[in-house]
PDB file of N, CA and C in Angstrom:
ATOM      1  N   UNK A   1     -73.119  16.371 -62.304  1.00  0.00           N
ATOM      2  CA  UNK A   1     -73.515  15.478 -61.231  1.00  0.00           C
ATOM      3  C   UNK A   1     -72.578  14.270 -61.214  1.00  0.00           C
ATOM      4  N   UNK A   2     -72.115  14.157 -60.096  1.00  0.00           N
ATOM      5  CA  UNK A   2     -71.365  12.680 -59.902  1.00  0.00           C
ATOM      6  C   UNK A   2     -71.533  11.764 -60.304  1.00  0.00           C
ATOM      7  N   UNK A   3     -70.668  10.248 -60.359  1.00  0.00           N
ATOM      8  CA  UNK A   3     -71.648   8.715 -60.694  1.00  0.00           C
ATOM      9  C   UNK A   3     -71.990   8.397 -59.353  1.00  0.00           C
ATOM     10  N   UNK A   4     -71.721   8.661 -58.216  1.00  0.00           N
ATOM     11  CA  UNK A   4     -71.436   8.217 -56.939  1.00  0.00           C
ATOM     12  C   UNK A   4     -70.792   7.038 -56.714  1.00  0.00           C
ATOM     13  N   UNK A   5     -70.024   6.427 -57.694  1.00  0.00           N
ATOM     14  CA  UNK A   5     -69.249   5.364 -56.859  1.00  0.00           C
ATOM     15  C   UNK A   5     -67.478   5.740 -56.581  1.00  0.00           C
ATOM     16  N   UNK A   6     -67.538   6.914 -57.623  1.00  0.00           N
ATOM     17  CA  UNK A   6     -65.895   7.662 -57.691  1.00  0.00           C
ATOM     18  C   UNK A   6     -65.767   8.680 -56.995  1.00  0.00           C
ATOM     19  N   UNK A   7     -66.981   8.849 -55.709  1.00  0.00           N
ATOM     20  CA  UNK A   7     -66.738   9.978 -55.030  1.00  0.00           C
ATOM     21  C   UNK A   7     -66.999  10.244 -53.764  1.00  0.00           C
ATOM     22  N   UNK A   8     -66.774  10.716 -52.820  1.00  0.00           N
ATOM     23  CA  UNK A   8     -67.069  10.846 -51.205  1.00  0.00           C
ATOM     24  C   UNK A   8     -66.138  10.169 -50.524  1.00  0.00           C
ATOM     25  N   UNK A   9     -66.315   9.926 -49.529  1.00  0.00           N
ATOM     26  CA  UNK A   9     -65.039   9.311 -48.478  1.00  0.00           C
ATOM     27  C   UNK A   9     -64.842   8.165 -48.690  1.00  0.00           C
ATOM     28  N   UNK A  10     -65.322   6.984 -49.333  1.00  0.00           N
ATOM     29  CA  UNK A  10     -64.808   5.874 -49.229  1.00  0.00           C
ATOM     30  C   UNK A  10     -64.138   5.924 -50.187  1.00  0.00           C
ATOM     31  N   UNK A  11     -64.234   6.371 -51.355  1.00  0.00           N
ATOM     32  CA  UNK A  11     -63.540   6.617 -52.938  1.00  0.00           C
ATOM     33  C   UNK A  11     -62.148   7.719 -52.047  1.00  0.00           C
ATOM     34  N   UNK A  12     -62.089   8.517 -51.345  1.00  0.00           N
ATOM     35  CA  UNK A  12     -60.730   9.258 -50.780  1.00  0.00           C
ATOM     36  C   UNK A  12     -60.264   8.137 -50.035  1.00  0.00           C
ATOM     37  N   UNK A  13     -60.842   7.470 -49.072  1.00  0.00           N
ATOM     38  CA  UNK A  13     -60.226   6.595 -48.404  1.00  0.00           C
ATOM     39  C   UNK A  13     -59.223   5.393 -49.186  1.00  0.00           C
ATOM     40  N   UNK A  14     -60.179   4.739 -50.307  1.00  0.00           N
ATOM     41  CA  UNK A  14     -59.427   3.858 -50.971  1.00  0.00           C
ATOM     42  C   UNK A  14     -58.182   4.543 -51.863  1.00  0.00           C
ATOM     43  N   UNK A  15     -58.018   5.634 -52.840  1.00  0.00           N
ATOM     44  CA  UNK A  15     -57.071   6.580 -52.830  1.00  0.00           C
ATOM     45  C   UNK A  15     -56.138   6.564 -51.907  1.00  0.00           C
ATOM     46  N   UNK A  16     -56.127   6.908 -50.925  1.00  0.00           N
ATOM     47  CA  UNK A  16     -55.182   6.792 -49.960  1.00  0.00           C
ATOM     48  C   UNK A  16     -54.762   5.763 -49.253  1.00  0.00           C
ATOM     49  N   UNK A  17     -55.138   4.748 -48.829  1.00  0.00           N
ATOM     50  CA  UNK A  17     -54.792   2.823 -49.288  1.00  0.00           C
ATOM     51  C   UNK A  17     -54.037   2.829 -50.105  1.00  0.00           C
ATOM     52  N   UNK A  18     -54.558   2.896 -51.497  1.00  0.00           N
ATOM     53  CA  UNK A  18     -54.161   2.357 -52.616  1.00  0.00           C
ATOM     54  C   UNK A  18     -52.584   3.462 -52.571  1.00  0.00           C
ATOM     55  N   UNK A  19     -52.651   4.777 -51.935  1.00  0.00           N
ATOM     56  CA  UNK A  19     -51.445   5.666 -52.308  1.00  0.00           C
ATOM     57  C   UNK A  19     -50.065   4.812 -50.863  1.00  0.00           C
ATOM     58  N   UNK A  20     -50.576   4.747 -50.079  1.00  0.00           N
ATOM     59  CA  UNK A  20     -50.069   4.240 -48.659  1.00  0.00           C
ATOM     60  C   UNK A  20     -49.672   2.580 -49.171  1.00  0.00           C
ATOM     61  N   UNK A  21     -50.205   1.871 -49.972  1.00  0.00           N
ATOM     62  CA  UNK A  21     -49.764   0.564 -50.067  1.00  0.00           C
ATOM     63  C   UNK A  21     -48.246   0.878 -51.221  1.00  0.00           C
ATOM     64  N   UNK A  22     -48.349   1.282 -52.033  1.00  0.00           N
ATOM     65  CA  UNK A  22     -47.819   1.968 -53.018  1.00  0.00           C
ATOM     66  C   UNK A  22     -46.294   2.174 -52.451  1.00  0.00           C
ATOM     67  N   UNK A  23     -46.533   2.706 -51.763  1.00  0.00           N
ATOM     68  CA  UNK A  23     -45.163   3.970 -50.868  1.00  0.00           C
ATOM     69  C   UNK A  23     -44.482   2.756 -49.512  1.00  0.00           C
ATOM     70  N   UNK A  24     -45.265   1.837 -49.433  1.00  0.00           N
ATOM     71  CA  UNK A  24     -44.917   0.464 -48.054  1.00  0.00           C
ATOM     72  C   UNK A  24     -43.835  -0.483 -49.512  1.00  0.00           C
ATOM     73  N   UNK A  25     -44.206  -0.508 -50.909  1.00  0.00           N
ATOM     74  CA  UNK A  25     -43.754  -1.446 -51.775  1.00  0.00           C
ATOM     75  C   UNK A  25     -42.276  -0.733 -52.087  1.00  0.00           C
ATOM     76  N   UNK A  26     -42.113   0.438 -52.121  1.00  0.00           N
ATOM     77  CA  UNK A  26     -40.944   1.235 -52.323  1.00  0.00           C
ATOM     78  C   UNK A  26     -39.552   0.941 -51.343  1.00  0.00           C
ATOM     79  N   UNK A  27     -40.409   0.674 -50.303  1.00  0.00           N
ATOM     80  CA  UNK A  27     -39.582   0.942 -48.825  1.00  0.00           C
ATOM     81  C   UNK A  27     -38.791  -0.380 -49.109  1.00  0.00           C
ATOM     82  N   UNK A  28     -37.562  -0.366 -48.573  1.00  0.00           N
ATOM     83  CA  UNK A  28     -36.866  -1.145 -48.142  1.00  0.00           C
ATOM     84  C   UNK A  28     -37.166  -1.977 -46.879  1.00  0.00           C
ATOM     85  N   UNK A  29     -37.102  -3.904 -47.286  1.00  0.00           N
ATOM     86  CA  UNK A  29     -37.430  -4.402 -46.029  1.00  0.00           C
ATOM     87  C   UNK A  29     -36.524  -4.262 -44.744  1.00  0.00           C
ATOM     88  N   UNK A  30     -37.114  -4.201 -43.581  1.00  0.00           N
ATOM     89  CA  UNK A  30     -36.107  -4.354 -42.644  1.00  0.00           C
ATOM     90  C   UNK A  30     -35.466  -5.354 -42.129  1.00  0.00           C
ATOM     91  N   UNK A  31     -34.080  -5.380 -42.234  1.00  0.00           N
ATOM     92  CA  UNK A  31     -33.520  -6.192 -41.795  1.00  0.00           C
ATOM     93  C   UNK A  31     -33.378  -6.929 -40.585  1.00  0.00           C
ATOM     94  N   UNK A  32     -33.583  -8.392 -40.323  1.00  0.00           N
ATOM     95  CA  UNK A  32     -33.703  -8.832 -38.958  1.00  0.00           C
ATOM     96  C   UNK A  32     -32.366 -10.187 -38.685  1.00  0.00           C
ATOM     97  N   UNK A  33     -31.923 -10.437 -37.927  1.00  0.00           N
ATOM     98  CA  UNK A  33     -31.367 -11.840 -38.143  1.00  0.00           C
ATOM     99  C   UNK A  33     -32.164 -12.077 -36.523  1.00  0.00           C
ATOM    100  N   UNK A  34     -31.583 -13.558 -36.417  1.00  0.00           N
ATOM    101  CA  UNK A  34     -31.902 -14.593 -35.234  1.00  0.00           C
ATOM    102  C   UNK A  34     -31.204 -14.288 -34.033  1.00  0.00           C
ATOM    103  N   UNK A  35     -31.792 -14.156 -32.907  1.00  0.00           N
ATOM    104  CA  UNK A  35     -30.636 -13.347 -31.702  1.00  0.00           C
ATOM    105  C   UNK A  35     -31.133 -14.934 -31.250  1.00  0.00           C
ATOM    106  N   UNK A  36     -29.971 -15.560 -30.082  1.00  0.00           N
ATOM    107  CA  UNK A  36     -30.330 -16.286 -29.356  1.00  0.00           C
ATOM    108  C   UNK A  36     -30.413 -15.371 -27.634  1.00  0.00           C
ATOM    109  N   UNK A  37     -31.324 -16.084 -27.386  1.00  0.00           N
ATOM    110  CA  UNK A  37     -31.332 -15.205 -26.004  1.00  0.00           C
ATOM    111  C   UNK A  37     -31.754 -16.430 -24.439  1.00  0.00           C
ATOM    112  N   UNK A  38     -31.207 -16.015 -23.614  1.00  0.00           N
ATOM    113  CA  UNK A  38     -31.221 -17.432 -22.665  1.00  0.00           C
ATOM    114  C   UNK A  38     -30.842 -16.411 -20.910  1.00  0.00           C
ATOM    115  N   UNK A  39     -30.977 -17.279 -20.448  1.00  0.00           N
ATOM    116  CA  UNK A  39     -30.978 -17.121 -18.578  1.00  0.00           C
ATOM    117  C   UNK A  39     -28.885 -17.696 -18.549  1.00  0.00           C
ATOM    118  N   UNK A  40     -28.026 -17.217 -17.206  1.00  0.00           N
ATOM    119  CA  UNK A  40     -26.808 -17.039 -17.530  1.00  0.00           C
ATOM    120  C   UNK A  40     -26.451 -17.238 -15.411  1.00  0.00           C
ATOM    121  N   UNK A  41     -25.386 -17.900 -15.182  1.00  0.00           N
ATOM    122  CA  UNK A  41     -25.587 -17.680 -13.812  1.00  0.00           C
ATOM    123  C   UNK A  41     -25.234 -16.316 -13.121  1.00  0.00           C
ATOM    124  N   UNK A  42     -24.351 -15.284 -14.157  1.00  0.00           N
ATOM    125  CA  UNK A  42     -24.091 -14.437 -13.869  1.00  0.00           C
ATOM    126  C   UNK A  42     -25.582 -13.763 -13.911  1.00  0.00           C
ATOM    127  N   UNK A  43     -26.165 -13.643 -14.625  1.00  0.00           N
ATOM    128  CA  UNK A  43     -27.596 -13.016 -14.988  1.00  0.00           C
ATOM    129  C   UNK A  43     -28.566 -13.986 -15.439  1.00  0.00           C
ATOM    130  N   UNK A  44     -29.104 -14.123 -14.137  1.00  0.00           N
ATOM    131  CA  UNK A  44     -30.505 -14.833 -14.215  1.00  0.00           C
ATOM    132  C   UNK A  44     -32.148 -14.245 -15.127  1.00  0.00           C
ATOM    133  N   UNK A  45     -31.580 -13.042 -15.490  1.00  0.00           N
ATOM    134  CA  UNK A  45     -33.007 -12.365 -16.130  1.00  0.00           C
ATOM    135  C   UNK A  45     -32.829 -13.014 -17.799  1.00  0.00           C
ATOM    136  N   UNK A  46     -33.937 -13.092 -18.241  1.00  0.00           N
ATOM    137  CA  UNK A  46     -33.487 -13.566 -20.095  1.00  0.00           C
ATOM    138  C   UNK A  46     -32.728 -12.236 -20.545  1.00  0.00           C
ATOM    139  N   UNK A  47     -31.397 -12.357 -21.493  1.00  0.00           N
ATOM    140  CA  UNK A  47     -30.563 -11.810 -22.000  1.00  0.00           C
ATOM    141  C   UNK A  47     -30.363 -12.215 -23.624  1.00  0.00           C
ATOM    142  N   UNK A  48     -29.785 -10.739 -24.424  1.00  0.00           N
ATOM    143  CA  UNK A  48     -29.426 -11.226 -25.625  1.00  0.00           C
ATOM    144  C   UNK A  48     -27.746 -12.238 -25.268  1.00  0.00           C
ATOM    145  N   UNK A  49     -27.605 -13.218 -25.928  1.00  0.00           N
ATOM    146  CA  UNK A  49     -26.224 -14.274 -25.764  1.00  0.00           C
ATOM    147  C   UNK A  49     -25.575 -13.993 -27.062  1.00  0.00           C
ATOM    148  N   UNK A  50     -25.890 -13.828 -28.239  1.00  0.00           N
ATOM    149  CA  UNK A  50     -25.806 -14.123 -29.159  1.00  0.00           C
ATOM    150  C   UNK A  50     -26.456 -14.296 -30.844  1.00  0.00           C
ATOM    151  N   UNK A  51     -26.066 -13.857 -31.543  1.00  0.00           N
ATOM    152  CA  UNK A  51     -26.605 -14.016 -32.706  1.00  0.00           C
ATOM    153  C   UNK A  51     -26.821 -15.514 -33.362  1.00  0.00           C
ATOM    154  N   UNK A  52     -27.684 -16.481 -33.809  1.00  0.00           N
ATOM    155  CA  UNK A  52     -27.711 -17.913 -34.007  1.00  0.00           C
ATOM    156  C   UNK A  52     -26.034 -17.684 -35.472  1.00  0.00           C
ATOM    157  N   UNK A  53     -25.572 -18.725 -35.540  1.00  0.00           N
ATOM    158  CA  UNK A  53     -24.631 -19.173 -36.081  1.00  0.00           C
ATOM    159  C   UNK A  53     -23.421 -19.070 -35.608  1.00  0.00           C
ATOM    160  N   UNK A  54     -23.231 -17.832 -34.842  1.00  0.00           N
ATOM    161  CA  UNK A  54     -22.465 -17.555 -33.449  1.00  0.00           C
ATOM    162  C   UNK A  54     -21.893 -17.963 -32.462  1.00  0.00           C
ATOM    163  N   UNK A  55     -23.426 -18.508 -31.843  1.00  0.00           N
ATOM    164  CA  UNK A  55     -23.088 -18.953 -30.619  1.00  0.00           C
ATOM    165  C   UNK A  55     -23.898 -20.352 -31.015  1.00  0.00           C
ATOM    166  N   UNK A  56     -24.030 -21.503 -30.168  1.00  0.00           N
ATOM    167  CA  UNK A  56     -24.395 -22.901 -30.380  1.00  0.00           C
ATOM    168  C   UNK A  56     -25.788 -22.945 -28.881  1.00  0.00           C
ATOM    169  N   UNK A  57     -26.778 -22.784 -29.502  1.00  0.00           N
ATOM    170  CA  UNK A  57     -27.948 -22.772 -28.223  1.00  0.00           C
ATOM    171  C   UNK A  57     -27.826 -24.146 -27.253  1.00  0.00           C
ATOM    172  N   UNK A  58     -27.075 -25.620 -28.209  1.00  0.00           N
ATOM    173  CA  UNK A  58     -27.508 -26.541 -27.801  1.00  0.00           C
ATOM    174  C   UNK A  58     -26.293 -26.945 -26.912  1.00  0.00           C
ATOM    175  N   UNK A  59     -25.287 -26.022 -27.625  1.00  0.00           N
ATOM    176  CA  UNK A  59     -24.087 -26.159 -26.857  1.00  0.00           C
ATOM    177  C   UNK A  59     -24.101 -25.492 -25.430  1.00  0.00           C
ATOM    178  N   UNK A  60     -24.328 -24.547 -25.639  1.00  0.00           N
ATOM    179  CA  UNK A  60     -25.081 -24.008 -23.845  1.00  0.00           C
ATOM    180  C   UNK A  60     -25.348 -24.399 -22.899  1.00  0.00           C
ATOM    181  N   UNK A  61     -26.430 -24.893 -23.499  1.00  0.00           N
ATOM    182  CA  UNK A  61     -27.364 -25.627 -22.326  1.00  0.00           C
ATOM    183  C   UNK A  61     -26.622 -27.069 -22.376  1.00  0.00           C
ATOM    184  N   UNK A  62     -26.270 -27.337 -22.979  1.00  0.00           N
ATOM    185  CA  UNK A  62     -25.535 -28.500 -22.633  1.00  0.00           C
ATOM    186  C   UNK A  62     -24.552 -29.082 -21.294  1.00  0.00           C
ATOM    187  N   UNK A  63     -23.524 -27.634 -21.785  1.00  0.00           N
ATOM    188  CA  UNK A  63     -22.834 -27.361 -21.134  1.00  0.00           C
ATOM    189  C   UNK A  63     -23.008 -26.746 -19.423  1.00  0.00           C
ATOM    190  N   UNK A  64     -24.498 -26.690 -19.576  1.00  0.00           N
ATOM    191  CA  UNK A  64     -25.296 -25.578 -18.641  1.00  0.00           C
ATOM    192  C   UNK A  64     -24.443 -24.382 -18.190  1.00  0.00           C
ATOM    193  N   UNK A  65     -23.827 -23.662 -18.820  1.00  0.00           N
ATOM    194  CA  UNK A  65     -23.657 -22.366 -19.092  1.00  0.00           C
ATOM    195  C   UNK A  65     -25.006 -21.201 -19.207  1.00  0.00           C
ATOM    196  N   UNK A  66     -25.874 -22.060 -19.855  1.00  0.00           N
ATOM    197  CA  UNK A  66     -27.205 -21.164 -19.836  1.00  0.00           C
ATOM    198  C   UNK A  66     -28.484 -21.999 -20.064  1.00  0.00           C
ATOM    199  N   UNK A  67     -29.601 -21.211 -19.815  1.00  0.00           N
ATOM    200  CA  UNK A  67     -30.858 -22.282 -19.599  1.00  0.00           C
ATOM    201  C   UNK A  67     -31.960 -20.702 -20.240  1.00  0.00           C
ATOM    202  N   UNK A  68     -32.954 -21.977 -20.185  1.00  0.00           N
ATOM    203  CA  UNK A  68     -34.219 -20.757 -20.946  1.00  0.00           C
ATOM    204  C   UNK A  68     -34.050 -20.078 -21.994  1.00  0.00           C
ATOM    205  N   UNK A  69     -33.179 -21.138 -22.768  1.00  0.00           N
ATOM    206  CA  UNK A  69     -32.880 -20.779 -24.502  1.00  0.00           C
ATOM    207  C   UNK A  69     -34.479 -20.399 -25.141  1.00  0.00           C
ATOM    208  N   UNK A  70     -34.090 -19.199 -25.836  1.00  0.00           N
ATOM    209  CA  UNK A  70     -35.012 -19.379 -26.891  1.00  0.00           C
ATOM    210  C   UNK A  70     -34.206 -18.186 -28.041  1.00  0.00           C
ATOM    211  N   UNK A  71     -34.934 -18.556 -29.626  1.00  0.00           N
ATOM    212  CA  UNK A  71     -34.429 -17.997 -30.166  1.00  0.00           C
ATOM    213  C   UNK A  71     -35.344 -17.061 -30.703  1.00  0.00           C
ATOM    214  N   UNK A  72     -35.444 -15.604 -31.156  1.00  0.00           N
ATOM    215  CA  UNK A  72     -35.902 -14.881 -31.400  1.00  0.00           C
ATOM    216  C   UNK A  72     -35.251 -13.288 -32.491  1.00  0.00           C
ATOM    217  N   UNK A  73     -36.202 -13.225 -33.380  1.00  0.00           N
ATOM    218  CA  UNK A  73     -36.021 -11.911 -35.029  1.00  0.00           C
ATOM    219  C   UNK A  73     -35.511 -10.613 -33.776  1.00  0.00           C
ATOM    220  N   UNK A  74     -34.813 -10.262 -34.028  1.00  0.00           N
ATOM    221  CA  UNK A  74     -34.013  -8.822 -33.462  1.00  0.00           C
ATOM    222  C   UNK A  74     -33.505  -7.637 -34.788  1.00  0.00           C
ATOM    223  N   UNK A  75     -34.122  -6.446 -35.094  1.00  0.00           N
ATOM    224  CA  UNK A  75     -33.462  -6.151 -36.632  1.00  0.00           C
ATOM    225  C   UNK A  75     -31.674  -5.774 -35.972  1.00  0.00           C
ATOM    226  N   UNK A  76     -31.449  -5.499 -36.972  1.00  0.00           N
ATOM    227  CA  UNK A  76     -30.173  -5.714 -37.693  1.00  0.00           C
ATOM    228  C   UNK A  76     -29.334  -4.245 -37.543  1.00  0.00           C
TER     229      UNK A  76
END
């Protein structure tokens, strides 16, 4: 006879958690860097411009070359 706390679906369920968390720690993280992305007069829709260190967001818009900077994780 069972104890019932090491057995039935929640005891398989946590097993498989515990096997699934396990196998996420193995994995390699994914790589992301910083895309800058902004509005352009050639192209008014938001666009990737640039990777940050690249290109200068403040220099842009400065320049108004581009508007509706924002920066945003893109992987790699």
């Amino acid at each position: 006879m069972g104890k019932g706390y090491a057995e039935g679906p929640a005891a398989d369920e946590a097993e498989r958690r515990r096997d699934e968390l396990a196998a996420e720690r193995t994995e390699r993280p994914h790589a992301s860097r910083r895309a800058v992305e902004g509005c352009t007069p050639d192209e008014p829709e938001r666009h990737f411009l640039g990777w940050e260190g690249e290109v200068d967001p403040d220099e842009l818009f400065a320049s108004g070359a581009a508007w509706g900077l924002r920066l945003v994780r893109r992987p790699v």
